[in-house]
PDB file of N, CA and C in Angstrom:
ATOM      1  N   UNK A   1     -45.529 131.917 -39.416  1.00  0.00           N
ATOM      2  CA  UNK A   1     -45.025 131.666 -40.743  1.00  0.00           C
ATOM      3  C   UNK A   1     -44.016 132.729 -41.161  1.00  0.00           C
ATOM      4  N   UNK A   2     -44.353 133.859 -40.553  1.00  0.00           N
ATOM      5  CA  UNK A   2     -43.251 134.856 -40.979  1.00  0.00           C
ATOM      6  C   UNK A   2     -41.858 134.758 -40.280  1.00  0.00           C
ATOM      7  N   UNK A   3     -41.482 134.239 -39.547  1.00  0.00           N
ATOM      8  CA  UNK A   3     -40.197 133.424 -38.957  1.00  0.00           C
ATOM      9  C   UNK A   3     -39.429 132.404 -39.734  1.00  0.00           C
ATOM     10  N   UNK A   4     -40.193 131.588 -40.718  1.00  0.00           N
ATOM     11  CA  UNK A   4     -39.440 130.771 -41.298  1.00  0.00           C
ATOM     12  C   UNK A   4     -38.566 130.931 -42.110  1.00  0.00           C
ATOM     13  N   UNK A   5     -38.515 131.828 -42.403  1.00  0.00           N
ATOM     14  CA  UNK A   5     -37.303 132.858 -43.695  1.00  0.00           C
ATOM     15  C   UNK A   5     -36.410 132.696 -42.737  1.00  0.00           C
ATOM     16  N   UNK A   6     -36.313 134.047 -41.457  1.00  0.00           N
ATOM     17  CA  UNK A   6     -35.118 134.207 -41.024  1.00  0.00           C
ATOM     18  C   UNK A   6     -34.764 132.582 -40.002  1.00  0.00           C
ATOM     19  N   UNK A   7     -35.366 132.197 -39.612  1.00  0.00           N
ATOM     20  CA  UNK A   7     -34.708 130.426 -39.137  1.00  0.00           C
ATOM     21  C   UNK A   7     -33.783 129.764 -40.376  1.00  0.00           C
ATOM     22  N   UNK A   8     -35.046 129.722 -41.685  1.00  0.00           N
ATOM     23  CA  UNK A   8     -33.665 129.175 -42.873  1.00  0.00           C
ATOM     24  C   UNK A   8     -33.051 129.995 -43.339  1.00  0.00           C
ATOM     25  N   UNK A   9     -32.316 131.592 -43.229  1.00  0.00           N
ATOM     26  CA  UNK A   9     -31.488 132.019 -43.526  1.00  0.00           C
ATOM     27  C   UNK A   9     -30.403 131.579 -42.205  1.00  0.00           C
ATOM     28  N   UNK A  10     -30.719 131.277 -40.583  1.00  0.00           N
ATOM     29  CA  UNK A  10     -30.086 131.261 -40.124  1.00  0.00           C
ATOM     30  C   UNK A  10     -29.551 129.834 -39.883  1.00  0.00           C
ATOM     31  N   UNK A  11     -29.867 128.818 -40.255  1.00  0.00           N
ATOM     32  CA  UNK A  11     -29.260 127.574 -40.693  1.00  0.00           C
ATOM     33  C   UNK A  11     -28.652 127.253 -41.513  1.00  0.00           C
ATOM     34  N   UNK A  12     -28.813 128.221 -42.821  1.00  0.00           N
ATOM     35  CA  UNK A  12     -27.586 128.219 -43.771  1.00  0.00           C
ATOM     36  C   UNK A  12     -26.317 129.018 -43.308  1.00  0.00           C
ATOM     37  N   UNK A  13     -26.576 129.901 -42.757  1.00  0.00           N
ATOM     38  CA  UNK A  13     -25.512 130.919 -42.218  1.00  0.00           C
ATOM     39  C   UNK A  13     -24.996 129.878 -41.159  1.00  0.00           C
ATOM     40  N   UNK A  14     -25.336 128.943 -40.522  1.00  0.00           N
ATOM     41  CA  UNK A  14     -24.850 127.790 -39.708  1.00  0.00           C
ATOM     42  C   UNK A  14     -24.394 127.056 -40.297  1.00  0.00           C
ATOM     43  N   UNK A  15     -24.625 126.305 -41.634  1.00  0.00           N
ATOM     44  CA  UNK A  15     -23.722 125.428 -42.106  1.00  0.00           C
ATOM     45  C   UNK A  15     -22.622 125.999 -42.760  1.00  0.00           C
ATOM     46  N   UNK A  16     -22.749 127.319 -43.456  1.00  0.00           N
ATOM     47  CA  UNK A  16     -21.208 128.308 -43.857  1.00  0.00           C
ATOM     48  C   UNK A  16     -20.339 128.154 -43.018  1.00  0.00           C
ATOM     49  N   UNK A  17     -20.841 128.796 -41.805  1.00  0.00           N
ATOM     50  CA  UNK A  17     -19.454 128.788 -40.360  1.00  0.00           C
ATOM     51  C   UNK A  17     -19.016 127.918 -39.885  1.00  0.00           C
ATOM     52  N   UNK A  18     -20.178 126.363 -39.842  1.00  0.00           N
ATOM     53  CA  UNK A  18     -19.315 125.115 -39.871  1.00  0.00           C
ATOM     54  C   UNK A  18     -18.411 124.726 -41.326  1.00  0.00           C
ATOM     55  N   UNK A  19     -18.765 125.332 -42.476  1.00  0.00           N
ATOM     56  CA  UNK A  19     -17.673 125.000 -43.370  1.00  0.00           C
ATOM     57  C   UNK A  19     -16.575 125.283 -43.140  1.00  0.00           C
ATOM     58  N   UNK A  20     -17.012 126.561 -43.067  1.00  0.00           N
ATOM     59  CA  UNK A  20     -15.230 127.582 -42.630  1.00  0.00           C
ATOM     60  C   UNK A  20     -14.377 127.049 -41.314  1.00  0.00           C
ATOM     61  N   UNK A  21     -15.389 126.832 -40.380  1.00  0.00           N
ATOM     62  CA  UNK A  21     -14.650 126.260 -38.882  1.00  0.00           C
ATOM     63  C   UNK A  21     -13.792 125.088 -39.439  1.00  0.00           C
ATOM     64  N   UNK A  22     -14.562 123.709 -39.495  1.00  0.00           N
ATOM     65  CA  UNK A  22     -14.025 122.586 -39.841  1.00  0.00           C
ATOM     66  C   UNK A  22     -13.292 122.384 -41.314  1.00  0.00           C
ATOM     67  N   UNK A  23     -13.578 123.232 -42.354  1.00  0.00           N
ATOM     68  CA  UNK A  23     -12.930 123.140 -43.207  1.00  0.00           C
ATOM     69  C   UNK A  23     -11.272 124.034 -43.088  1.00  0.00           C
ATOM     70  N   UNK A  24     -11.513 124.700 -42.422  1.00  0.00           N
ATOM     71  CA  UNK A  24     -10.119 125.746 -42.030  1.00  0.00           C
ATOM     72  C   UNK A  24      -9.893 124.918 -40.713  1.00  0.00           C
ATOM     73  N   UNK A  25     -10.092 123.711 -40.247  1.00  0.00           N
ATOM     74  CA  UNK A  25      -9.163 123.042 -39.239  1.00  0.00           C
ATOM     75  C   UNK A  25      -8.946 121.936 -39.720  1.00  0.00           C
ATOM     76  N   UNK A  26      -9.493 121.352 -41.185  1.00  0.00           N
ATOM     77  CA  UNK A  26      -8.727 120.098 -41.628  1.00  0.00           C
ATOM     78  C   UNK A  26      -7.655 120.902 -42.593  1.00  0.00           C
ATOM     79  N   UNK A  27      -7.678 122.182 -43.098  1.00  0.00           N
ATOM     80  CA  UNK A  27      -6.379 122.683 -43.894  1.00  0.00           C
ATOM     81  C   UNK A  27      -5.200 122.933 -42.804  1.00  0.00           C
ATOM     82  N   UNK A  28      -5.687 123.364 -41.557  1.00  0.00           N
ATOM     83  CA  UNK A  28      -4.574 124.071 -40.821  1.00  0.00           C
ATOM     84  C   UNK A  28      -3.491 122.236 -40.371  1.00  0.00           C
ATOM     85  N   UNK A  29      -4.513 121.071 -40.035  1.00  0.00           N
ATOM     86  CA  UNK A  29      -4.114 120.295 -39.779  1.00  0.00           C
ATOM     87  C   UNK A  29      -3.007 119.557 -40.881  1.00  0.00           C
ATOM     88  N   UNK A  30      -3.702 119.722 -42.291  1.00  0.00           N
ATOM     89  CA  UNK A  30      -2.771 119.404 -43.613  1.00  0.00           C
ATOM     90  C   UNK A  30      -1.050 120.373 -43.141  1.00  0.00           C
ATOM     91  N   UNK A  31      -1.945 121.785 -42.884  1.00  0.00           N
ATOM     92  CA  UNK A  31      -0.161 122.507 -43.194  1.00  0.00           C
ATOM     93  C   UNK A  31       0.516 122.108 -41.955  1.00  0.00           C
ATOM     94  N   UNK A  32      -0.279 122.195 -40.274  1.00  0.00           N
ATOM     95  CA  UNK A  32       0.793 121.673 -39.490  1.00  0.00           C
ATOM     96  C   UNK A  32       0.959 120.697 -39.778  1.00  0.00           C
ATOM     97  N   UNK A  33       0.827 119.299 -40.048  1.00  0.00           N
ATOM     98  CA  UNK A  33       2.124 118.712 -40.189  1.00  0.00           C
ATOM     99  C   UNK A  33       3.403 118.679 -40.759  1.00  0.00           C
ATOM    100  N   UNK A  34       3.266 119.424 -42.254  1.00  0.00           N
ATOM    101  CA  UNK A  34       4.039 119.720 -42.985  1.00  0.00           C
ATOM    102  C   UNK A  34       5.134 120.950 -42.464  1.00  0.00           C
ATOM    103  N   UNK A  35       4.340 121.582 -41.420  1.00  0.00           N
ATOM    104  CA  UNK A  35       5.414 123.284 -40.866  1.00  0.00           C
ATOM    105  C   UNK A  35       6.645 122.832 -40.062  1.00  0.00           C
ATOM    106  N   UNK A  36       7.142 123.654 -39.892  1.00  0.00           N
ATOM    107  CA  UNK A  36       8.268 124.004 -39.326  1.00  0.00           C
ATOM    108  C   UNK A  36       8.149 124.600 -37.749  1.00  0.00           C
ATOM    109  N   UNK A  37       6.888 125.212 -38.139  1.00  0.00           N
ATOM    110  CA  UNK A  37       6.172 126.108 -36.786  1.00  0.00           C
ATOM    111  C   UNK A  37       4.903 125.595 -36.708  1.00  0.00           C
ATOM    112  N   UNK A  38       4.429 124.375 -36.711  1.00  0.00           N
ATOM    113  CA  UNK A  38       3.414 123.720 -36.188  1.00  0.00           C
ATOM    114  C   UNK A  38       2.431 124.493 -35.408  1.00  0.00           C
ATOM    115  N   UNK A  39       3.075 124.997 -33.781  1.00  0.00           N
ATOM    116  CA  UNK A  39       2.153 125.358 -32.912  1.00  0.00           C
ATOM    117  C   UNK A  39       1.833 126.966 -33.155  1.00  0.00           C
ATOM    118  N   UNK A  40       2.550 127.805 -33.945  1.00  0.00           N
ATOM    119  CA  UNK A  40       2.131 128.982 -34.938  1.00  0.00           C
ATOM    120  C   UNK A  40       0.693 128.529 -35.484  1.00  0.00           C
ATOM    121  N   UNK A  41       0.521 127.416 -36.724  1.00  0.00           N
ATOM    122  CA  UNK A  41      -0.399 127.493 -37.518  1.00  0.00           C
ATOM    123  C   UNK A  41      -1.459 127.496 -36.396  1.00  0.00           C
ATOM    124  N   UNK A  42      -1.535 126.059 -35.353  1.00  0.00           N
ATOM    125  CA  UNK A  42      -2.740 125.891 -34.626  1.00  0.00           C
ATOM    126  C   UNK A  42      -3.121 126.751 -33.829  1.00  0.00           C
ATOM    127  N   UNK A  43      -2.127 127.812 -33.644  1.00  0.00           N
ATOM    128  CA  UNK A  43      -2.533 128.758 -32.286  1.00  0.00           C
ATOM    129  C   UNK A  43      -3.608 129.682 -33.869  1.00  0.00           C
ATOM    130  N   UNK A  44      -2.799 130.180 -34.222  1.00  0.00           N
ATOM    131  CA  UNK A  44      -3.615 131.601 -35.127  1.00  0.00           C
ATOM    132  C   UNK A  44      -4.646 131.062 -36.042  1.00  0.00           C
ATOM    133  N   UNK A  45      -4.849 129.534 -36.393  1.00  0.00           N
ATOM    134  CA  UNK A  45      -6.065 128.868 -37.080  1.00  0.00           C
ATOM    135  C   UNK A  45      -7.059 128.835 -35.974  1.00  0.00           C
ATOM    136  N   UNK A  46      -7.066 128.446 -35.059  1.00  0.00           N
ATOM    137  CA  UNK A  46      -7.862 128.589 -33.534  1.00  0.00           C
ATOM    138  C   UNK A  46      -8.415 129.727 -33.041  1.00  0.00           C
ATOM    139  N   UNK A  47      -7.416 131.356 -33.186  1.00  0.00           N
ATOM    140  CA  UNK A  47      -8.044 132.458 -32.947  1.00  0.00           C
ATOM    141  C   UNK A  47      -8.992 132.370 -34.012  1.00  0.00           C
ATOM    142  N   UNK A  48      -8.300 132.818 -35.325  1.00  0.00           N
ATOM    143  CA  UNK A  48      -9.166 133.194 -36.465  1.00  0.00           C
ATOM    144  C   UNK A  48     -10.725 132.370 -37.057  1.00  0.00           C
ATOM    145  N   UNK A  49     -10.761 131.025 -36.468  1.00  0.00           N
ATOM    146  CA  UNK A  49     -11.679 130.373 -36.160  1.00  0.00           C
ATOM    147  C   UNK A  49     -12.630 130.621 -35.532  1.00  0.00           C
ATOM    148  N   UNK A  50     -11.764 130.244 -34.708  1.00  0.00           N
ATOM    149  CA  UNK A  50     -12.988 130.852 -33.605  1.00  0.00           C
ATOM    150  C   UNK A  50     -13.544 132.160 -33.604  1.00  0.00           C
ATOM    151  N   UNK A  51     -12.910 133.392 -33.699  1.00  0.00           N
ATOM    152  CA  UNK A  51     -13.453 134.270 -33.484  1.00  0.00           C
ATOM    153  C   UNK A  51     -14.592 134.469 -35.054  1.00  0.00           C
ATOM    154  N   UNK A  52     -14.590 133.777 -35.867  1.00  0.00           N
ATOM    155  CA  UNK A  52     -15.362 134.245 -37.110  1.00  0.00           C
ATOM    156  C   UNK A  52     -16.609 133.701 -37.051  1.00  0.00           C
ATOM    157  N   UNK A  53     -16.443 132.356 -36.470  1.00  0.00           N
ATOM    158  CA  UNK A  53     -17.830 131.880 -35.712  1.00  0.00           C
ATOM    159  C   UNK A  53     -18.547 132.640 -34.718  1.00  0.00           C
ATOM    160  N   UNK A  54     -17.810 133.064 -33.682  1.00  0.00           N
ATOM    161  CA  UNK A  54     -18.289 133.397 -32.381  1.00  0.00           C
ATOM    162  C   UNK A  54     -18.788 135.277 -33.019  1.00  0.00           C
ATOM    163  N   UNK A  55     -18.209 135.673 -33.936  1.00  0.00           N
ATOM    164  CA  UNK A  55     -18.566 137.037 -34.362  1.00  0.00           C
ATOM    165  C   UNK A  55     -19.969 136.901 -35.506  1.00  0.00           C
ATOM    166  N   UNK A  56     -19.981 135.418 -35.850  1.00  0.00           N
ATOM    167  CA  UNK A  56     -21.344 134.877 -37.063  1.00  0.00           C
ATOM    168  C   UNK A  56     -22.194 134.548 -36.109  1.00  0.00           C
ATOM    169  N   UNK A  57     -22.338 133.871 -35.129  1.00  0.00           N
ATOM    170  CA  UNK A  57     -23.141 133.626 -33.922  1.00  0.00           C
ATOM    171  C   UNK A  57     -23.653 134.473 -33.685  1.00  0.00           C
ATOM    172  N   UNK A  58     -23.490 135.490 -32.948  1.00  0.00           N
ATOM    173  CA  UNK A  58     -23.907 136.653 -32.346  1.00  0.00           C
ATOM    174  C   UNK A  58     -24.511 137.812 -33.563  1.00  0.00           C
ATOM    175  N   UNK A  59     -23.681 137.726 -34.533  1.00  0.00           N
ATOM    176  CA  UNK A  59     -25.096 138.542 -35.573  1.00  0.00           C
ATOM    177  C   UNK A  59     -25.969 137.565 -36.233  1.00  0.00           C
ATOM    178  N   UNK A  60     -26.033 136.853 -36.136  1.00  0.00           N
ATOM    179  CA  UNK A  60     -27.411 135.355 -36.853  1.00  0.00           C
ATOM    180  C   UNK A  60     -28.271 135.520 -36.090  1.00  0.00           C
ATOM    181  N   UNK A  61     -27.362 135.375 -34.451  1.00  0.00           N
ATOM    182  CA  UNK A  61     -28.780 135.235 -33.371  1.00  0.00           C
ATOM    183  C   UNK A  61     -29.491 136.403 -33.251  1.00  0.00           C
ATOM    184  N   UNK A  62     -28.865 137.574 -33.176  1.00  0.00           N
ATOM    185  CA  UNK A  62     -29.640 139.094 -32.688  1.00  0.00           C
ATOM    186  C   UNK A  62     -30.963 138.772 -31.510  1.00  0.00           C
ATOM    187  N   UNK A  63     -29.962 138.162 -30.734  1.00  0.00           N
ATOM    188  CA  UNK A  63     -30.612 138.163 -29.250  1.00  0.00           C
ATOM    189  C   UNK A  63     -32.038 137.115 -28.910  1.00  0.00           C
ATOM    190  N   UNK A  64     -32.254 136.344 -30.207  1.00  0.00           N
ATOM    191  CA  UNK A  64     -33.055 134.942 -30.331  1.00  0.00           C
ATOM    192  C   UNK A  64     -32.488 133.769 -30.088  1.00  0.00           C
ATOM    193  N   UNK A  65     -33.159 133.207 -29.494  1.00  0.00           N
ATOM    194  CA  UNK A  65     -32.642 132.052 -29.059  1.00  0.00           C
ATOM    195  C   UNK A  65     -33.013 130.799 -30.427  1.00  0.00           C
ATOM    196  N   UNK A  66     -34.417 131.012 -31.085  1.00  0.00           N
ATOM    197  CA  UNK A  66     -34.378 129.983 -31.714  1.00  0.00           C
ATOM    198  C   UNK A  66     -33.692 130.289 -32.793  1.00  0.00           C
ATOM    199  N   UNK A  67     -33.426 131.596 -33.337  1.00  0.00           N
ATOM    200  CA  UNK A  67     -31.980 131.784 -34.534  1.00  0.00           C
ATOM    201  C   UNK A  67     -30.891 131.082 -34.275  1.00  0.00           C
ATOM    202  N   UNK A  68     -30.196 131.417 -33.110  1.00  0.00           N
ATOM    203  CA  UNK A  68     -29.393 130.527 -32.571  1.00  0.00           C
ATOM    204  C   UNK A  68     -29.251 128.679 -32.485  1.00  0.00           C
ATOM    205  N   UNK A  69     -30.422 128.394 -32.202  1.00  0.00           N
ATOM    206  CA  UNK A  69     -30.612 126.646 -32.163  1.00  0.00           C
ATOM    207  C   UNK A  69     -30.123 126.580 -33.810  1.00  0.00           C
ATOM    208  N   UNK A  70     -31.124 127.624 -34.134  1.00  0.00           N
ATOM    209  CA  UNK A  70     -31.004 127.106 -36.099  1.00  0.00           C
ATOM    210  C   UNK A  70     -29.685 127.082 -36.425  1.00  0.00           C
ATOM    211  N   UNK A  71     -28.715 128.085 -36.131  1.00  0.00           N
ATOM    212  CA  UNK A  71     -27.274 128.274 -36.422  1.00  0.00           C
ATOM    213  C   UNK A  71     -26.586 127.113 -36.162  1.00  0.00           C
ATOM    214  N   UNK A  72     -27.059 126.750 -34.970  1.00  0.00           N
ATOM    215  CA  UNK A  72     -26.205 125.460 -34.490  1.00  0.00           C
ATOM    216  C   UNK A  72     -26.297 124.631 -34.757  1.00  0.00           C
ATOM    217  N   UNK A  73     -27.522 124.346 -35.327  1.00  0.00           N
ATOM    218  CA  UNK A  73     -28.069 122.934 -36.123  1.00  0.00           C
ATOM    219  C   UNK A  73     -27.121 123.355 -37.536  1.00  0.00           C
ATOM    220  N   UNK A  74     -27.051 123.711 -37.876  1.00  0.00           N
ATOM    221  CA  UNK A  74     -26.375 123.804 -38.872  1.00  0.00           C
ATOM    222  C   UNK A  74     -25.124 123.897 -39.075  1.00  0.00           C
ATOM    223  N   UNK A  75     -24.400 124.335 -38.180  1.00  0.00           N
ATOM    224  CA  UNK A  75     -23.094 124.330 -37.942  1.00  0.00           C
ATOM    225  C   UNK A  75     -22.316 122.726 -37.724  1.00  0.00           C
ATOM    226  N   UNK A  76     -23.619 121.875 -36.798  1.00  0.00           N
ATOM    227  CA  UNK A  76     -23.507 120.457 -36.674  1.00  0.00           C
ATOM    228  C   UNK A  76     -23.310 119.706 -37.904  1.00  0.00           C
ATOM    229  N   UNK A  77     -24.826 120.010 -38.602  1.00  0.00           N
ATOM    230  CA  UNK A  77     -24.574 119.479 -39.962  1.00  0.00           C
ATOM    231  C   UNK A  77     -23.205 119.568 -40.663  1.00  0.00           C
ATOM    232  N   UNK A  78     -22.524 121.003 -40.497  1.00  0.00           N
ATOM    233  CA  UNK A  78     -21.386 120.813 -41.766  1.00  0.00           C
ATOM    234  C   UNK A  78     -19.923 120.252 -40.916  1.00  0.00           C
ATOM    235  N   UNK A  79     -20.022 120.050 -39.731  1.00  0.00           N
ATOM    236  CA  UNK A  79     -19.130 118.956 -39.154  1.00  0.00           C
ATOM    237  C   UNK A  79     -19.314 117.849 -39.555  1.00  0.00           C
ATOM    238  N   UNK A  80     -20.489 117.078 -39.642  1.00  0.00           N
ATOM    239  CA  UNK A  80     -21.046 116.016 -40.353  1.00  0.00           C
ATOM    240  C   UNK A  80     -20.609 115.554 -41.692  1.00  0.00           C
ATOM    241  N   UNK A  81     -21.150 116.313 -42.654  1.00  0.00           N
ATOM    242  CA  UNK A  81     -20.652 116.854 -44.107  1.00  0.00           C
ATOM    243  C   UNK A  81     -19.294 116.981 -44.002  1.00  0.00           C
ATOM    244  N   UNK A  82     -18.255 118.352 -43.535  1.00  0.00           N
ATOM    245  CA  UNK A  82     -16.656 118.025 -43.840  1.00  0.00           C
ATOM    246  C   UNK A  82     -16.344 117.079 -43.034  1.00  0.00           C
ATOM    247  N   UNK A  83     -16.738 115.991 -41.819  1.00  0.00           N
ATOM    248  CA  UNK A  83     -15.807 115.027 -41.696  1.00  0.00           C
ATOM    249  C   UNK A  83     -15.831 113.847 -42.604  1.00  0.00           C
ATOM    250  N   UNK A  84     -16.994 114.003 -42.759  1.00  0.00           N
ATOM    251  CA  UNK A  84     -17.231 112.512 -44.299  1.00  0.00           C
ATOM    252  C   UNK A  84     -16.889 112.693 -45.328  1.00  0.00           C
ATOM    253  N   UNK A  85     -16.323 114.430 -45.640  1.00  0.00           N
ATOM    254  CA  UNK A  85     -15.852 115.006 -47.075  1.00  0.00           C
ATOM    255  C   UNK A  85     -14.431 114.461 -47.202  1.00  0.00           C
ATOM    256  N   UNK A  86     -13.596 114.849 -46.207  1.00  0.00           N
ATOM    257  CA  UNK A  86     -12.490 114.750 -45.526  1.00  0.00           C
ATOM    258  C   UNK A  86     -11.602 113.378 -45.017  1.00  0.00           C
ATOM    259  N   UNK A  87     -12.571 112.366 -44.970  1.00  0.00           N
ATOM    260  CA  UNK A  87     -12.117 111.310 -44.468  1.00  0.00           C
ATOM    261  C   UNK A  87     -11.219 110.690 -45.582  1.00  0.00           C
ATOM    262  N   UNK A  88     -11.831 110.777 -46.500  1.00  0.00           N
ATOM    263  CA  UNK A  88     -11.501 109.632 -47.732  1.00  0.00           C
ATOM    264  C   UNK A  88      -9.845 110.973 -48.338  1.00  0.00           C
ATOM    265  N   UNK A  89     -10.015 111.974 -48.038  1.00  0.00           N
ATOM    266  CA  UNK A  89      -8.771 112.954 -48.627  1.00  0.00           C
ATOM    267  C   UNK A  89      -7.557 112.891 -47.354  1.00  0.00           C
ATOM    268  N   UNK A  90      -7.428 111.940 -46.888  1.00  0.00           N
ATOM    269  CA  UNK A  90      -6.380 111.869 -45.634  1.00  0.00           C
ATOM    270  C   UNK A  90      -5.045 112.071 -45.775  1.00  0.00           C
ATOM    271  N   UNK A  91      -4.450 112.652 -45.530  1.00  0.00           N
ATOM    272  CA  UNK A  91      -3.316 112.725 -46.304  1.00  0.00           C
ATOM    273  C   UNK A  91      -2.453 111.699 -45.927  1.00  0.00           C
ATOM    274  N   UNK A  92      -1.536 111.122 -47.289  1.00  0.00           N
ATOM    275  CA  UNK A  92      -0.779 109.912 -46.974  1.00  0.00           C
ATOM    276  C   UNK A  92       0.722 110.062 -46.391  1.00  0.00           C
ATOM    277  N   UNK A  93       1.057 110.198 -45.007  1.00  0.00           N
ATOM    278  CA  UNK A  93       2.248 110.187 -44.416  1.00  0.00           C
ATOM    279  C   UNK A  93       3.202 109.149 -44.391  1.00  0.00           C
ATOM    280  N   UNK A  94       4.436 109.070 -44.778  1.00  0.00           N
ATOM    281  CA  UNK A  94       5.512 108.483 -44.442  1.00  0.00           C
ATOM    282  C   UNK A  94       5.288 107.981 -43.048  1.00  0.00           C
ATOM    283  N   UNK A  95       5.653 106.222 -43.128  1.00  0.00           N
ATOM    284  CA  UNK A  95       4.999 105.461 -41.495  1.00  0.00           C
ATOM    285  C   UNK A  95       6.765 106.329 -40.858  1.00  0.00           C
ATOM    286  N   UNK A  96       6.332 106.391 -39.347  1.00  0.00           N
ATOM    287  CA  UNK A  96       7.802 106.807 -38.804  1.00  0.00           C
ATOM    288  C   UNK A  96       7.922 105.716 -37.838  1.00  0.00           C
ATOM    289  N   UNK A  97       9.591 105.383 -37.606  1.00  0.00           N
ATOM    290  CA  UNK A  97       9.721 104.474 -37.401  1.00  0.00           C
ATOM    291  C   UNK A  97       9.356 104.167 -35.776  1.00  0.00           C
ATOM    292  N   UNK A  98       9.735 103.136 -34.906  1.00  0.00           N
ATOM    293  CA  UNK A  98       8.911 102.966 -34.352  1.00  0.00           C
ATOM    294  C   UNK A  98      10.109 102.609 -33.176  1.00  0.00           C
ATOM    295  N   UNK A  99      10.112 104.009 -32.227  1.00  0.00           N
ATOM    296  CA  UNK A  99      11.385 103.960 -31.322  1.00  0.00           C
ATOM    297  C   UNK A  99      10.821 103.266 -29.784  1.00  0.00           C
ATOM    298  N   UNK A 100      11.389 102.125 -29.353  1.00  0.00           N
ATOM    299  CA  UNK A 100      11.734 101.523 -28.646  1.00  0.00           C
ATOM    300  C   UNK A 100      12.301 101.877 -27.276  1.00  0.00           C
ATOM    301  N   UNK A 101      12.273 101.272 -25.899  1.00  0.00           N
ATOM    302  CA  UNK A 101      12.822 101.789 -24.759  1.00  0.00           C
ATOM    303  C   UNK A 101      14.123 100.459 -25.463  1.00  0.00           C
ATOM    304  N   UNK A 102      15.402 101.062 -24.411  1.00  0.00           N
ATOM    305  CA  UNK A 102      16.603 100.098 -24.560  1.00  0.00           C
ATOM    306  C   UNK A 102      16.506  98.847 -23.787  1.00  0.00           C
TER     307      UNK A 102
END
């Protein structure tokens, strides 16, 4: 029983880092299309991503494995959550036209 604290602190700390992950890759996706330097945004949204997870991972787990499951379960969840948040906010693009072989 004395485990169950730090499991649900570490499943919330799993659904944060899936906020931040997936919520900072449907913004980076909003601005690349709109950039100029497209493969700029996705390269440095991808480090900074990733590494904030992979640096939240490793202090959640502190060398437990079932901290870890918990993190990840939770991290799942908020992929879940921002893609169904996200779906309906799509952004509306200009159709482009539709080039042809000669």
């Amino acid at each position: 029983m004395s485990d169950s604290l730090p499991m649900a602190l570490a499943w919330v700390a799993g659904l944060f880092l899936g906020a931040i992950f997936f919520g900072g890759l449907w913004w980076t996706v909003r601005k690349g299309l709109i950039s100029k330097q497209p493969a700029f945004w996705f390269l440095a949204s991808m480090l900074l991503r990733t590494g904030i997870v992979l640096a939240g991972f490793c202090l959640i787990a502190d060398h437990r494995l079932s901290r870890l499951v918990a993190c990840l379960v939770g991290f799942v969840m908020a992929r879940l959550v921002v893609t169904r948040m996200t779906r309906t906010a799509a952004p509306s693009l200009p159709p482009r036209e539709a080039r042809h072989a000669p």
